[in-house]
PDB file of N, CA and C in Angstrom:
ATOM      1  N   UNK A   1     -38.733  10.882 -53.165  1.00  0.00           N
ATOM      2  CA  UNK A   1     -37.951  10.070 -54.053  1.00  0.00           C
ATOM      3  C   UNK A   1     -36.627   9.665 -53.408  1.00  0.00           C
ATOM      4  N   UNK A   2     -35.871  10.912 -52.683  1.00  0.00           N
ATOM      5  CA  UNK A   2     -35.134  10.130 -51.856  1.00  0.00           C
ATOM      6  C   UNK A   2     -35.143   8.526 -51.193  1.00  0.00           C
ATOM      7  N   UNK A   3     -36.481   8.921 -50.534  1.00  0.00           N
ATOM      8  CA  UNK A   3     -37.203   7.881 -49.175  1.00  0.00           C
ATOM      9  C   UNK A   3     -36.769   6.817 -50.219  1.00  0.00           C
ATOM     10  N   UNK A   4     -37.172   6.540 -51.170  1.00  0.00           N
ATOM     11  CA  UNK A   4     -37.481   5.720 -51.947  1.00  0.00           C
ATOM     12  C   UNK A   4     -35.866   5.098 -52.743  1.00  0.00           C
ATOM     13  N   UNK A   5     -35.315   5.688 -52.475  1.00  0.00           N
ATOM     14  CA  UNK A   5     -33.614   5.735 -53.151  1.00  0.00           C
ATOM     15  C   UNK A   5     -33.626   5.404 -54.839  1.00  0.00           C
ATOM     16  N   UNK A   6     -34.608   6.311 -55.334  1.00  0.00           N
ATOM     17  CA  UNK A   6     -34.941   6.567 -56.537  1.00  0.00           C
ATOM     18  C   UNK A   6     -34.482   7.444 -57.359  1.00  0.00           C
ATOM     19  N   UNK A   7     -33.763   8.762 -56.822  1.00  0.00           N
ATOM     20  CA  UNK A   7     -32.661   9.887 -56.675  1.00  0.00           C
ATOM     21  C   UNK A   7     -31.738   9.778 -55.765  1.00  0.00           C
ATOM     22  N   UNK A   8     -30.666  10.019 -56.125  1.00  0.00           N
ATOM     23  CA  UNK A   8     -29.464  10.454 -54.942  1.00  0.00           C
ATOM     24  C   UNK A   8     -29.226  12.302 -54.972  1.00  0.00           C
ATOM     25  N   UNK A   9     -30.137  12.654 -55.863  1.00  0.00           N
ATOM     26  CA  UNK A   9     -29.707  14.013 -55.897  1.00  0.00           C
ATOM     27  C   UNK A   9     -30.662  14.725 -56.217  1.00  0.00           C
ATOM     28  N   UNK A  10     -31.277  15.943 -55.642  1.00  0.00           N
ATOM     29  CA  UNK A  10     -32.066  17.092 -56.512  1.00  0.00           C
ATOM     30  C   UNK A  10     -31.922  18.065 -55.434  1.00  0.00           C
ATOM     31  N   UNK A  11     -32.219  19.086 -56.547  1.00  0.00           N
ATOM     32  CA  UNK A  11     -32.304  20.736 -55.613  1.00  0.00           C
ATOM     33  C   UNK A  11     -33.483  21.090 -55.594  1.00  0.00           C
ATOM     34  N   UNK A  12     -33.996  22.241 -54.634  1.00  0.00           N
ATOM     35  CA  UNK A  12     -34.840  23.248 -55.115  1.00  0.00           C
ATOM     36  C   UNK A  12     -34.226  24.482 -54.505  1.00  0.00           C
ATOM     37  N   UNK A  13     -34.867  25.595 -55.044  1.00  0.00           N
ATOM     38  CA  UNK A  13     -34.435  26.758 -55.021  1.00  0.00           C
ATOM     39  C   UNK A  13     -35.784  27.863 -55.183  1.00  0.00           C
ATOM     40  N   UNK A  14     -35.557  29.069 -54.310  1.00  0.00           N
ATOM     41  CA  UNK A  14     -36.463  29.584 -54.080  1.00  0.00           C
ATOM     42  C   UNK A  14     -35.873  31.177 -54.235  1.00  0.00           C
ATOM     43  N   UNK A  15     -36.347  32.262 -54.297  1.00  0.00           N
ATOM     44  CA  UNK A  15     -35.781  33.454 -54.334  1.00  0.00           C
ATOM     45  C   UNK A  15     -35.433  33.691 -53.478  1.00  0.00           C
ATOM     46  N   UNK A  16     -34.741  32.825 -52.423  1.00  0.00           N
ATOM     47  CA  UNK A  16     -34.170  33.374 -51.046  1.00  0.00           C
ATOM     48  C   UNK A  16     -33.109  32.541 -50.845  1.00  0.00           C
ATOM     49  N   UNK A  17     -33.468  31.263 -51.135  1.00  0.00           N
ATOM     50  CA  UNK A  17     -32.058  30.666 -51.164  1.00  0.00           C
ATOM     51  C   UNK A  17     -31.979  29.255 -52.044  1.00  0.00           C
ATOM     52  N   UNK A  18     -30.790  28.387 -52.789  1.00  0.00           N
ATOM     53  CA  UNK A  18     -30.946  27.214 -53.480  1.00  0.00           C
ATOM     54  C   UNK A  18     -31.009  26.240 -52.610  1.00  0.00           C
ATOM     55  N   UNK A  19     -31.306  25.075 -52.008  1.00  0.00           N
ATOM     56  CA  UNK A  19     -30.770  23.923 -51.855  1.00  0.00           C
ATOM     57  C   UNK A  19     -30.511  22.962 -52.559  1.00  0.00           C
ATOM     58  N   UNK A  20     -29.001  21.739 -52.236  1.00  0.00           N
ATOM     59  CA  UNK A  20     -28.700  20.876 -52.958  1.00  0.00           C
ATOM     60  C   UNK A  20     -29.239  19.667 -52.061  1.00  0.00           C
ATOM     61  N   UNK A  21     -29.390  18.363 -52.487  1.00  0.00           N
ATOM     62  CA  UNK A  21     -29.720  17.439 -51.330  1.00  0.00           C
ATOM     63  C   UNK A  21     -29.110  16.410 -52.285  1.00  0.00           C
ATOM     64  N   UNK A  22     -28.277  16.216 -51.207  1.00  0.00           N
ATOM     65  CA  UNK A  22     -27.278  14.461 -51.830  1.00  0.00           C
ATOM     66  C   UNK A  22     -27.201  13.279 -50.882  1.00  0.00           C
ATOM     67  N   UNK A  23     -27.905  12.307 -51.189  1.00  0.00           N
ATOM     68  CA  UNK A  23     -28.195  10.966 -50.142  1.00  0.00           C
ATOM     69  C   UNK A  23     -27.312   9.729 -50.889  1.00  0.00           C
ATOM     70  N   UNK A  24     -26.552   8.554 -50.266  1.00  0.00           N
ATOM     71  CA  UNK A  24     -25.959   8.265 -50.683  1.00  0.00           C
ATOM     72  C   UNK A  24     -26.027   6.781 -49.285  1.00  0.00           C
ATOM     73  N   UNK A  25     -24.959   5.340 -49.932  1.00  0.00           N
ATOM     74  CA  UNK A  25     -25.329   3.808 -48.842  1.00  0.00           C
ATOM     75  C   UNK A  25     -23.402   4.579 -48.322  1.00  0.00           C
ATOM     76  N   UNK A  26     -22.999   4.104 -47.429  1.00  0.00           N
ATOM     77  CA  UNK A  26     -21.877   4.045 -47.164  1.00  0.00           C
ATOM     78  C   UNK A  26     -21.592   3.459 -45.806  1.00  0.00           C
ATOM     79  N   UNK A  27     -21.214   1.794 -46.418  1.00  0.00           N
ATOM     80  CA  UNK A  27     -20.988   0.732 -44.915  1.00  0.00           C
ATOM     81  C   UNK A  27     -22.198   0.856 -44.382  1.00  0.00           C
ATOM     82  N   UNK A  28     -23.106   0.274 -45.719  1.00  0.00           N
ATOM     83  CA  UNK A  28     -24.718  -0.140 -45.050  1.00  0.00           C
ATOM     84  C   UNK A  28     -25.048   0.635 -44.130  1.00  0.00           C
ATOM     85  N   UNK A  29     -25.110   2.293 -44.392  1.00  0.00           N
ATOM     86  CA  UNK A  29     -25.479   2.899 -43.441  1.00  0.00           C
ATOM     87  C   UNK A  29     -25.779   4.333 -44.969  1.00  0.00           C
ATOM     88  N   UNK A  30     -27.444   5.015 -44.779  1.00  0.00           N
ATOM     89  CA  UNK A  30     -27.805   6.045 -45.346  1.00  0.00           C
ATOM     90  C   UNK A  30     -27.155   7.509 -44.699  1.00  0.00           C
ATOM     91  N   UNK A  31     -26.532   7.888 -45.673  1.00  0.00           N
ATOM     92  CA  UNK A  31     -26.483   9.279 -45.580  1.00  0.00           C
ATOM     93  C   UNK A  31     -26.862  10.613 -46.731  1.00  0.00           C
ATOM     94  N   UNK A  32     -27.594  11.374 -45.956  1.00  0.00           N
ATOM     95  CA  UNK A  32     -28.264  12.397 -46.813  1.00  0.00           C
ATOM     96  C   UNK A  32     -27.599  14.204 -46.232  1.00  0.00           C
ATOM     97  N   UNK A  33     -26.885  14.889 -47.340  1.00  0.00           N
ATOM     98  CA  UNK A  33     -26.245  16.018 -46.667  1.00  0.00           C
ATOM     99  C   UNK A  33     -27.170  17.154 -47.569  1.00  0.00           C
ATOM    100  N   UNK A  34     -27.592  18.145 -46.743  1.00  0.00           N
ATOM    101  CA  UNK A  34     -28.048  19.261 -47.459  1.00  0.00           C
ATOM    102  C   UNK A  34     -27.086  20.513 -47.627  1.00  0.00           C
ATOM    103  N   UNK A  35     -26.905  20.863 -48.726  1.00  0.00           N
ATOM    104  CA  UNK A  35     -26.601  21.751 -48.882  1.00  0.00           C
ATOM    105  C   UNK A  35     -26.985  23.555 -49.635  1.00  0.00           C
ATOM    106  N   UNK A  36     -26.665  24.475 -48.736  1.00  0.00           N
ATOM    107  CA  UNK A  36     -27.276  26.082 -48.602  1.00  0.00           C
ATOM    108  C   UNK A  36     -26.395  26.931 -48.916  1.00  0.00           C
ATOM    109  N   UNK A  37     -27.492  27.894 -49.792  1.00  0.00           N
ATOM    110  CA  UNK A  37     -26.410  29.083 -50.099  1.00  0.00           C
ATOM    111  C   UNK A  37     -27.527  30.439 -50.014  1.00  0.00           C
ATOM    112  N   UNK A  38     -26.972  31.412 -50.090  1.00  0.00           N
ATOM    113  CA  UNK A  38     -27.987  32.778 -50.856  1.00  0.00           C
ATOM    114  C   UNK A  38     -27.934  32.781 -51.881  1.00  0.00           C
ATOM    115  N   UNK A  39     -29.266  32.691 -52.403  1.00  0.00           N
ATOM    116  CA  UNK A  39     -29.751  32.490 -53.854  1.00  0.00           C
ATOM    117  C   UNK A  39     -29.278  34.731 -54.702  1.00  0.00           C
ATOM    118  N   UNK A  40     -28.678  34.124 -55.729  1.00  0.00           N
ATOM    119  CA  UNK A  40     -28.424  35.058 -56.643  1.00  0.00           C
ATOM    120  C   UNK A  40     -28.859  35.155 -58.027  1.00  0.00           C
ATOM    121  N   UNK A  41     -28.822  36.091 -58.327  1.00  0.00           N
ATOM    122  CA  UNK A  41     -29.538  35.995 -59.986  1.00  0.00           C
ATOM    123  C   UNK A  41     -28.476  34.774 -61.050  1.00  0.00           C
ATOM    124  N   UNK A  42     -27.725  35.260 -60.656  1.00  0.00           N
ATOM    125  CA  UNK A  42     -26.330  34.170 -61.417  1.00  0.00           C
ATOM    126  C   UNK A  42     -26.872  32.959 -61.018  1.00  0.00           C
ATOM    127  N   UNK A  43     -26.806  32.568 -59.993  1.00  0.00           N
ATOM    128  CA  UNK A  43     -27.443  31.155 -59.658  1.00  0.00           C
ATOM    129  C   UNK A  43     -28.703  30.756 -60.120  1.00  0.00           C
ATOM    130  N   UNK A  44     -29.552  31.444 -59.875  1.00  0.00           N
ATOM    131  CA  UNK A  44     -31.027  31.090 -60.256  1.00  0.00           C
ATOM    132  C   UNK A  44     -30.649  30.775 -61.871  1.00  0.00           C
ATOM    133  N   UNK A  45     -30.344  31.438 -62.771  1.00  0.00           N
ATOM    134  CA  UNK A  45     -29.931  31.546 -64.009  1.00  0.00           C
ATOM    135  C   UNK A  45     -29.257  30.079 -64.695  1.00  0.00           C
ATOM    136  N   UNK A  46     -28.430  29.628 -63.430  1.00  0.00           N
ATOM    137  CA  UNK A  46     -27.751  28.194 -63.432  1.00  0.00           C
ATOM    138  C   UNK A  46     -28.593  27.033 -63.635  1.00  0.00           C
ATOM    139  N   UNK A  47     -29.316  27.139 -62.534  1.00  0.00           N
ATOM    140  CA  UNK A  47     -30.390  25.901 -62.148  1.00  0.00           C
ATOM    141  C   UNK A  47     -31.271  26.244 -63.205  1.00  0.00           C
TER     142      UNK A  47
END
């Protein structure tokens, strides 16, 4: 859905760790940043 620029945003998350993924145009040019953490019960709880 990214590929597609149908989302600019979704996570997944796994019992080991969350990811965020944010894609975005800036000066006609794609950028996509991932972002990582260690997944915690607090967190999981979030998402």
């Amino acid at each position: 859905m990214l590929r597609k620029n149908l989302l600019n945003i979704f996570y997944v998350y796994t019992a080991q760790f969350p990811a965020l993924f944010i894609c975005g145009n800036c000066s006609k040019k794609r950028s996509c940043n991932a972002y990582l953490s260690q997944s915690t019960r607090g967190v999981r709880s979030l998402l």
